[in-house]
PDB file of N, CA and C in Angstrom:
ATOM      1  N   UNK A   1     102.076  85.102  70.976  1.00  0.00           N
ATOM      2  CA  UNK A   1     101.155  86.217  71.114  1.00  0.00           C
ATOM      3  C   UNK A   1     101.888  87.400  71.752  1.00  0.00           C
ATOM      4  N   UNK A   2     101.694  88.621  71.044  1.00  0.00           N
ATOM      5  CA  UNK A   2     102.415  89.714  71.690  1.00  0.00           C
ATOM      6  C   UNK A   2     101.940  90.739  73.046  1.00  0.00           C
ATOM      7  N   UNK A   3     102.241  91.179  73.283  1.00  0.00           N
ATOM      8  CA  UNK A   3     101.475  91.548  74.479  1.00  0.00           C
ATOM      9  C   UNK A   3     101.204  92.963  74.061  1.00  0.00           C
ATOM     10  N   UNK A   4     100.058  93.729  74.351  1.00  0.00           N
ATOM     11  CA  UNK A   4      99.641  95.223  73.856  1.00  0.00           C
ATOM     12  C   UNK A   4     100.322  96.096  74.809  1.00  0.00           C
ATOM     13  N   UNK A   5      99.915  97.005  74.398  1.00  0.00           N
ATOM     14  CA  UNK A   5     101.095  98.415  74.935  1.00  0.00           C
ATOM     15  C   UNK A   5     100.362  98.960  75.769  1.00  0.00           C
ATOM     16  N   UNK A   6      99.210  98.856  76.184  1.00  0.00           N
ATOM     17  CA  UNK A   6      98.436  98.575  77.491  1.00  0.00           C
ATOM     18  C   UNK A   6      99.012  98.068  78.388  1.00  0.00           C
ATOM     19  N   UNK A   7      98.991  96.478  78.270  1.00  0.00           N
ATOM     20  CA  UNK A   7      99.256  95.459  79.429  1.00  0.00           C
ATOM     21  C   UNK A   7     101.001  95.599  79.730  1.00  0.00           C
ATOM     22  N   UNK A   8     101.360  96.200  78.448  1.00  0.00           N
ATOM     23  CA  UNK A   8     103.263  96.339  78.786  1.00  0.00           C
ATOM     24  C   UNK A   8     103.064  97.640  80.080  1.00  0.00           C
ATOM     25  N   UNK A   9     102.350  98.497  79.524  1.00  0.00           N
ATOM     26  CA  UNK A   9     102.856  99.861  80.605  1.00  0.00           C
ATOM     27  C   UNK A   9     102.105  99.102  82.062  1.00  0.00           C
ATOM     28  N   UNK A  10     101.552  98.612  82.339  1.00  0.00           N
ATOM     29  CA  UNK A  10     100.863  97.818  83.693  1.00  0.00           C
ATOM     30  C   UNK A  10     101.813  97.295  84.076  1.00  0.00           C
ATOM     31  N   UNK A  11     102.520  96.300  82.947  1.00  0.00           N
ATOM     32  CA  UNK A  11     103.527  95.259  83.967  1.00  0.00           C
ATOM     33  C   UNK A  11     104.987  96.341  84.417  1.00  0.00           C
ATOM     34  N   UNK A  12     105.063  96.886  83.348  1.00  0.00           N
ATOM     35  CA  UNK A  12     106.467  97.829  83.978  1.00  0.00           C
ATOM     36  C   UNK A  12     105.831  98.576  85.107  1.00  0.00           C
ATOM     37  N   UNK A  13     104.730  99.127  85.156  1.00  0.00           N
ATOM     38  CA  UNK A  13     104.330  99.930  86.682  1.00  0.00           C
ATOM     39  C   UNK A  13     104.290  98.611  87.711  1.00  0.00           C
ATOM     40  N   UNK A  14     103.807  97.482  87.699  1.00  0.00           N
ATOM     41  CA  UNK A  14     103.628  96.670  88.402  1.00  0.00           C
ATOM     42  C   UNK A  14     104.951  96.138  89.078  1.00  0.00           C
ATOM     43  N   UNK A  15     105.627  96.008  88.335  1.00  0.00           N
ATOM     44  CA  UNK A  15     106.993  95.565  88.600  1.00  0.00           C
ATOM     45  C   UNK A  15     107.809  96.181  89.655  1.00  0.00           C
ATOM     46  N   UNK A  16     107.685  97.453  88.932  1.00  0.00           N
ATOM     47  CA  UNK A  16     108.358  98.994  89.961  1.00  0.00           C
ATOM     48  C   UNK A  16     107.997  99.078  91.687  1.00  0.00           C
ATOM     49  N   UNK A  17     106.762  98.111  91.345  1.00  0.00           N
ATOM     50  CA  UNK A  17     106.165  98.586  92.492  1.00  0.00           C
ATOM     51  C   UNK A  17     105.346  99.980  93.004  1.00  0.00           C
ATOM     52  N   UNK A  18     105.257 101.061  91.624  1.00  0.00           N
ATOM     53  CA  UNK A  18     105.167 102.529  92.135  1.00  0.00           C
ATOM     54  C   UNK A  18     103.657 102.749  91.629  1.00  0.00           C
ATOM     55  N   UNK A  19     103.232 103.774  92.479  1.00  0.00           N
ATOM     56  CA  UNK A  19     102.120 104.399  92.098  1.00  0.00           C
ATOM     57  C   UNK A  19     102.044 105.064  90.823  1.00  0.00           C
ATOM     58  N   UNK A  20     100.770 105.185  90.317  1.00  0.00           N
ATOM     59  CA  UNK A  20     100.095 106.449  89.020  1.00  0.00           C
ATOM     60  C   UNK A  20     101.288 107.657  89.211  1.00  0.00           C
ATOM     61  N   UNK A  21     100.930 108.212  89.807  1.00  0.00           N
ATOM     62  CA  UNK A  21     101.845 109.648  90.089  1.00  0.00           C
ATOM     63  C   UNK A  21     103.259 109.384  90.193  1.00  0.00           C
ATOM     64  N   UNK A  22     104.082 108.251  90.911  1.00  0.00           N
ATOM     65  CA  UNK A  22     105.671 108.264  91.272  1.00  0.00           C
ATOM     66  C   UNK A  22     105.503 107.854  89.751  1.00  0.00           C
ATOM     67  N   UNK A  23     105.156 107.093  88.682  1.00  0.00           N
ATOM     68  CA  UNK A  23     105.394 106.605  87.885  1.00  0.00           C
ATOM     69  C   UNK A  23     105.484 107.667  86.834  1.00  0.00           C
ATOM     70  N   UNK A  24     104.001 108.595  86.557  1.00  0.00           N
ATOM     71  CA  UNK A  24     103.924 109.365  85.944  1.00  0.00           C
ATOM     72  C   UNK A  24     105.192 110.725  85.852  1.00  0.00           C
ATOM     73  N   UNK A  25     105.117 110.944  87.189  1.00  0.00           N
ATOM     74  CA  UNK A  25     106.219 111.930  87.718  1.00  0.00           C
ATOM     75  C   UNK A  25     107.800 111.596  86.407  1.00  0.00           C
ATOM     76  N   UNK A  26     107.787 110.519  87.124  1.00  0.00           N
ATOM     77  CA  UNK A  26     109.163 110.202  86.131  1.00  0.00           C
ATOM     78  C   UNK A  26     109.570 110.034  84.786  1.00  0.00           C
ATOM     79  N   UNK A  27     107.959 109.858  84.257  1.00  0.00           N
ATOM     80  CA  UNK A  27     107.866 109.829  82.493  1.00  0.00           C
ATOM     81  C   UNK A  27     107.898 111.239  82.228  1.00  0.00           C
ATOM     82  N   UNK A  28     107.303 112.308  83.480  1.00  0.00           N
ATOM     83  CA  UNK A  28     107.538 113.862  82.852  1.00  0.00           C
ATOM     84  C   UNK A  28     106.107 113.632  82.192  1.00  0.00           C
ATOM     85  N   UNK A  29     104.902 112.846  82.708  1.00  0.00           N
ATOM     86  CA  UNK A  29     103.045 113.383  82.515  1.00  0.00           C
ATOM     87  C   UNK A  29     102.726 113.661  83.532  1.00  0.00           C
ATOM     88  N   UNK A  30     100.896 113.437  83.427  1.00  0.00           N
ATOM     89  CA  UNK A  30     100.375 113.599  84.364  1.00  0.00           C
ATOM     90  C   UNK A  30     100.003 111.605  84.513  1.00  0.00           C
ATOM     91  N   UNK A  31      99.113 111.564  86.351  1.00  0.00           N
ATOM     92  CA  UNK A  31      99.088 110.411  86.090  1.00  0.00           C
ATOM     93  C   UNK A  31      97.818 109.944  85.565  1.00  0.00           C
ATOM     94  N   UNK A  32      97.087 110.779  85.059  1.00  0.00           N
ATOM     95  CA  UNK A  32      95.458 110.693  84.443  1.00  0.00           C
ATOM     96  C   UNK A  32      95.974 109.864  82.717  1.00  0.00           C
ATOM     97  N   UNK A  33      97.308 110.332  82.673  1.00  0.00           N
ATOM     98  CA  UNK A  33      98.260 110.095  80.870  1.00  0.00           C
ATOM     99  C   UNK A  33      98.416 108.597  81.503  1.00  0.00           C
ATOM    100  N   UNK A  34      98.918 108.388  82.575  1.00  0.00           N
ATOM    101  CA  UNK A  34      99.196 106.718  82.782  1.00  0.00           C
ATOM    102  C   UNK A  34      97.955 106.156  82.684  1.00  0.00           C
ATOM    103  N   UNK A  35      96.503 106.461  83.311  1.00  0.00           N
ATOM    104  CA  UNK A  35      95.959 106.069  83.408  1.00  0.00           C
ATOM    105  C   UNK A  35      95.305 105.393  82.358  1.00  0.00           C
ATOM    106  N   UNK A  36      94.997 106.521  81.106  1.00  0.00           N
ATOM    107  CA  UNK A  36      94.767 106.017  79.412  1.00  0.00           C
ATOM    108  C   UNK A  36      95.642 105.378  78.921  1.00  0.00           C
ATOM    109  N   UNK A  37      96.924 105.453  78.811  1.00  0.00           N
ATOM    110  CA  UNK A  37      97.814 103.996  78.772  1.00  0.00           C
ATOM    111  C   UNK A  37      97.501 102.774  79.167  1.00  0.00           C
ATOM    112  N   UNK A  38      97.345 102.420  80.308  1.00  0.00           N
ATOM    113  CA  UNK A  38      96.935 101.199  80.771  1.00  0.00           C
ATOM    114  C   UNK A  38      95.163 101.151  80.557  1.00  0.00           C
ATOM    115  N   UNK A  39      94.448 101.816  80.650  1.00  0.00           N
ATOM    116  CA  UNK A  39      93.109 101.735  79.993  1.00  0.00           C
ATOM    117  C   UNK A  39      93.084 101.686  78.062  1.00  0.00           C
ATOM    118  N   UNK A  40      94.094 101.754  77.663  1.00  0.00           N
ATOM    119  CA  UNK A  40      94.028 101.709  75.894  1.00  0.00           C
ATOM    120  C   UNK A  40      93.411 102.664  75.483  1.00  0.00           C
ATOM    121  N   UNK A  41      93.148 103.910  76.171  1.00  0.00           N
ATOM    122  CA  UNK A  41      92.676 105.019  75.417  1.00  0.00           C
ATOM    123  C   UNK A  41      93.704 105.325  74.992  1.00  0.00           C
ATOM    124  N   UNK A  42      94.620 105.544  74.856  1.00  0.00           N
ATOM    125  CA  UNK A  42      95.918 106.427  74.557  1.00  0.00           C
ATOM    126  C   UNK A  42      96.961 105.509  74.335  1.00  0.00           C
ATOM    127  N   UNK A  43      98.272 105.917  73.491  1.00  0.00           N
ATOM    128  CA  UNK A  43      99.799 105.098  73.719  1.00  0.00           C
ATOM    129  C   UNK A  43     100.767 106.769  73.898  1.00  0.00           C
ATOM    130  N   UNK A  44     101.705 105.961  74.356  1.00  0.00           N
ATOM    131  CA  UNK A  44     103.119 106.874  74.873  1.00  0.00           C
ATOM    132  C   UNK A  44     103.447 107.538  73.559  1.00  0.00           C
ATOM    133  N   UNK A  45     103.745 108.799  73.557  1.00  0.00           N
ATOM    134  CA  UNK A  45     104.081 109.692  72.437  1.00  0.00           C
ATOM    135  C   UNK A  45     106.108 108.719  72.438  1.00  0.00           C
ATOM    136  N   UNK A  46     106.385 109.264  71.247  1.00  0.00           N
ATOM    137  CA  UNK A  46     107.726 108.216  71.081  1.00  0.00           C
ATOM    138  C   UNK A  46     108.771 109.133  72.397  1.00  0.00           C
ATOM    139  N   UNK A  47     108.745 110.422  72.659  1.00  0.00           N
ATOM    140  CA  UNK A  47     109.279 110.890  74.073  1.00  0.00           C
ATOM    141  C   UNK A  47     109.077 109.808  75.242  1.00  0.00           C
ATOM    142  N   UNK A  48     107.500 109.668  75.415  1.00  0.00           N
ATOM    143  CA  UNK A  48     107.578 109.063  76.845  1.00  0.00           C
ATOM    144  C   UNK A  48     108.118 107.383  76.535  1.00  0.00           C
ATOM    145  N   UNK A  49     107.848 106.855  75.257  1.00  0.00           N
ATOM    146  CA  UNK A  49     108.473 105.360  74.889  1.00  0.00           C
ATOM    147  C   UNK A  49     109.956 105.639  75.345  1.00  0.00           C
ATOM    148  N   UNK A  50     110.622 106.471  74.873  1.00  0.00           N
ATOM    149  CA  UNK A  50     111.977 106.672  75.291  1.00  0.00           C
ATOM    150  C   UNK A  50     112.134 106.942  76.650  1.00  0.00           C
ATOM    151  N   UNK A  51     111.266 107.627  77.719  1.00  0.00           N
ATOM    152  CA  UNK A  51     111.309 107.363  78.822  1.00  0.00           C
ATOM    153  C   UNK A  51     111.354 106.177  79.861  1.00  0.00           C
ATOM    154  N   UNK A  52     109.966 105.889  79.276  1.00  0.00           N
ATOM    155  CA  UNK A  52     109.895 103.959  79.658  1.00  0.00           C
ATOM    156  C   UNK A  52     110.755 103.363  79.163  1.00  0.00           C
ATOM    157  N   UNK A  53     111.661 103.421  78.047  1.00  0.00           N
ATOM    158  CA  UNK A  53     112.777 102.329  77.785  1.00  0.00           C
ATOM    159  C   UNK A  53     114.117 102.753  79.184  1.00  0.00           C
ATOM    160  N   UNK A  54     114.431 104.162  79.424  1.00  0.00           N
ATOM    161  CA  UNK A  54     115.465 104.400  80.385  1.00  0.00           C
ATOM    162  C   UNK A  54     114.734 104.170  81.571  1.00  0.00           C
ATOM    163  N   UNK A  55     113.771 103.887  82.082  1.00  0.00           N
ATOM    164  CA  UNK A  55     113.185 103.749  83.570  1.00  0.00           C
ATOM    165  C   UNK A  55     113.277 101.934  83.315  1.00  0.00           C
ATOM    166  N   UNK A  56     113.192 101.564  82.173  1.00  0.00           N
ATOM    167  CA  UNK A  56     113.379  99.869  82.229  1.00  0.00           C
ATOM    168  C   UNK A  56     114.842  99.614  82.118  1.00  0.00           C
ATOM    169  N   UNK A  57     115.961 100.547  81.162  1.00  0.00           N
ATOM    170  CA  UNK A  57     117.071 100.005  81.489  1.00  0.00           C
ATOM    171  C   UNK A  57     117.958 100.357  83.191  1.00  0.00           C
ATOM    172  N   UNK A  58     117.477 101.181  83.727  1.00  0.00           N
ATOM    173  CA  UNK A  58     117.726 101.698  85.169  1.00  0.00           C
ATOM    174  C   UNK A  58     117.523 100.673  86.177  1.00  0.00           C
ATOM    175  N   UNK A  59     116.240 100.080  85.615  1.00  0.00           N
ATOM    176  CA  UNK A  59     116.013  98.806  87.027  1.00  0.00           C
ATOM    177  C   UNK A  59     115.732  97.727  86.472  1.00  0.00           C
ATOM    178  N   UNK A  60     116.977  97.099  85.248  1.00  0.00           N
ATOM    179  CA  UNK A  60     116.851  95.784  84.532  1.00  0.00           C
ATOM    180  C   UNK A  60     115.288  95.284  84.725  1.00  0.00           C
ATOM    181  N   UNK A  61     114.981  96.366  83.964  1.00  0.00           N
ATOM    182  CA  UNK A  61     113.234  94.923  83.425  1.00  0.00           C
ATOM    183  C   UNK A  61     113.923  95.120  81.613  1.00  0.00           C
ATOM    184  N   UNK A  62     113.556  93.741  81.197  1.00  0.00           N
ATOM    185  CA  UNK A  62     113.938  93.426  80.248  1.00  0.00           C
ATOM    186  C   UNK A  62     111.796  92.892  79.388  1.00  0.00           C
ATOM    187  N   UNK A  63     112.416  92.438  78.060  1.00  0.00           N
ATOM    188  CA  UNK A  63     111.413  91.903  77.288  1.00  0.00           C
ATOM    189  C   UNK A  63     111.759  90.529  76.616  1.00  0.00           C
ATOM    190  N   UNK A  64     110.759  89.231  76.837  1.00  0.00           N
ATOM    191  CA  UNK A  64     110.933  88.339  76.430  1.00  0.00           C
ATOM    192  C   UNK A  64     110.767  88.364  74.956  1.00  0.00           C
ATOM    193  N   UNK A  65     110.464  87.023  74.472  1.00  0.00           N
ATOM    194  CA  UNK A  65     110.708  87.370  73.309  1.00  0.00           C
ATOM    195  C   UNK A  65     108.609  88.039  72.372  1.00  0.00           C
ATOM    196  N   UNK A  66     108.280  87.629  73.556  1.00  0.00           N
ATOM    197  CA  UNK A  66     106.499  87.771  73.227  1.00  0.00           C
ATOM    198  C   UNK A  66     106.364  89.637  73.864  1.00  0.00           C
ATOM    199  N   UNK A  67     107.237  90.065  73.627  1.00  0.00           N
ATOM    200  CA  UNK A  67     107.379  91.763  74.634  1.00  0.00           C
ATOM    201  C   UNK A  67     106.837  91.691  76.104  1.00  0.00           C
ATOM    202  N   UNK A  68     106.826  90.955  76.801  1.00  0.00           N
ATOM    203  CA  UNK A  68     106.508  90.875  77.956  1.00  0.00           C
ATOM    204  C   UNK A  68     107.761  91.401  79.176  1.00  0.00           C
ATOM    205  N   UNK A  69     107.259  92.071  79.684  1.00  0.00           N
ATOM    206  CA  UNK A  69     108.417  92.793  80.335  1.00  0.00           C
ATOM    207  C   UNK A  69     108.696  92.006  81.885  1.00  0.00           C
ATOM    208  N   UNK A  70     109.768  92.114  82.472  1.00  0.00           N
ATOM    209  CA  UNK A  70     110.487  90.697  83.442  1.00  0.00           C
ATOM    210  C   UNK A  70     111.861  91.825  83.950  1.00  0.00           C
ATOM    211  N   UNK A  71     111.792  91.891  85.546  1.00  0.00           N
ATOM    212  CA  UNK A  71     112.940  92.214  85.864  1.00  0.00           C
ATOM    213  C   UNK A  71     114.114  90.933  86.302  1.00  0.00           C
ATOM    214  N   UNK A  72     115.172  91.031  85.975  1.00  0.00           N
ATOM    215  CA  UNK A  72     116.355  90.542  86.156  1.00  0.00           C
ATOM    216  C   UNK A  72     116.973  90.816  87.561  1.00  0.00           C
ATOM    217  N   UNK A  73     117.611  89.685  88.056  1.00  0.00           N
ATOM    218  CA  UNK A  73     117.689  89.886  89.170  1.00  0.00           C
ATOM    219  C   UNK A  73     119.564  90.314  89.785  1.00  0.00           C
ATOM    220  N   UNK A  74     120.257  90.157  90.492  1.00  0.00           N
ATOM    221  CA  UNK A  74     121.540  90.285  90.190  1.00  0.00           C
ATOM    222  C   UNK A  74     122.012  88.684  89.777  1.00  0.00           C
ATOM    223  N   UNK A  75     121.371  87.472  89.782  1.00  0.00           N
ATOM    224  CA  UNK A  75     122.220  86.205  89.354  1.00  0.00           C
ATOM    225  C   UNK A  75     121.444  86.536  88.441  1.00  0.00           C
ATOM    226  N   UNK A  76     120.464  86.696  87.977  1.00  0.00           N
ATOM    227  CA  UNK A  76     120.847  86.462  86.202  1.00  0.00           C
ATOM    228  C   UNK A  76     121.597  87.151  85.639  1.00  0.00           C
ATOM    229  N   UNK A  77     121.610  88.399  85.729  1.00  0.00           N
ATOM    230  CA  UNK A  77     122.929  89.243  85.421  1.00  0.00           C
ATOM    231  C   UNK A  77     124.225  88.747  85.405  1.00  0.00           C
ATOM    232  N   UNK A  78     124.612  87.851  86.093  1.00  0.00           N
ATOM    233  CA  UNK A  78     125.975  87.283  85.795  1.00  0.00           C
ATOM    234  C   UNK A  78     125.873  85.804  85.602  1.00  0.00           C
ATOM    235  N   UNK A  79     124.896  85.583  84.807  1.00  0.00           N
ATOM    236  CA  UNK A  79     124.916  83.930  84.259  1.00  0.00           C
ATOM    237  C   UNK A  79     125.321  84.310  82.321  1.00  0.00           C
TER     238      UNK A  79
END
């Protein structure tokens, strides 16, 4: 089962640890735009997808194989 593009932008904010706004701030929206993301009113224009992919390769969160997003820690990195 794949995971929706809802529950993906939750777990990458969740992960981060960061608020609506530090999060938003860094995609370059507002955080009312995060907010319809994770509510399924809305998805990421392919700009902010390309944002969220460099804010996930910056702090190793990766995707299993069901798109579920998972940060890496420094030993998995060198296994």
């Amino acid at each position: 089962m794949m995971i929706s593009e809802d529950q993906r932008v939750r777990v990458i904010r969740a992960i981060l640890g960061w608020e609506s706004r530090a999060f938003a701030e860094k995609i370059g929206v507002t955080p009312n735009c995060v907010t319809n993301w994770e509510k399924g009113r809305s998805v990421p224009q392919e700009k902010h997808r390309n944002s969220l992919a460099k804010i996930c390769e910056e702090n190793r969160i990766v995707f299993d194989e069901s798109g579920i997003p998972y940060q890496i820690d420094r030993l998995d990195a060198t296994m």
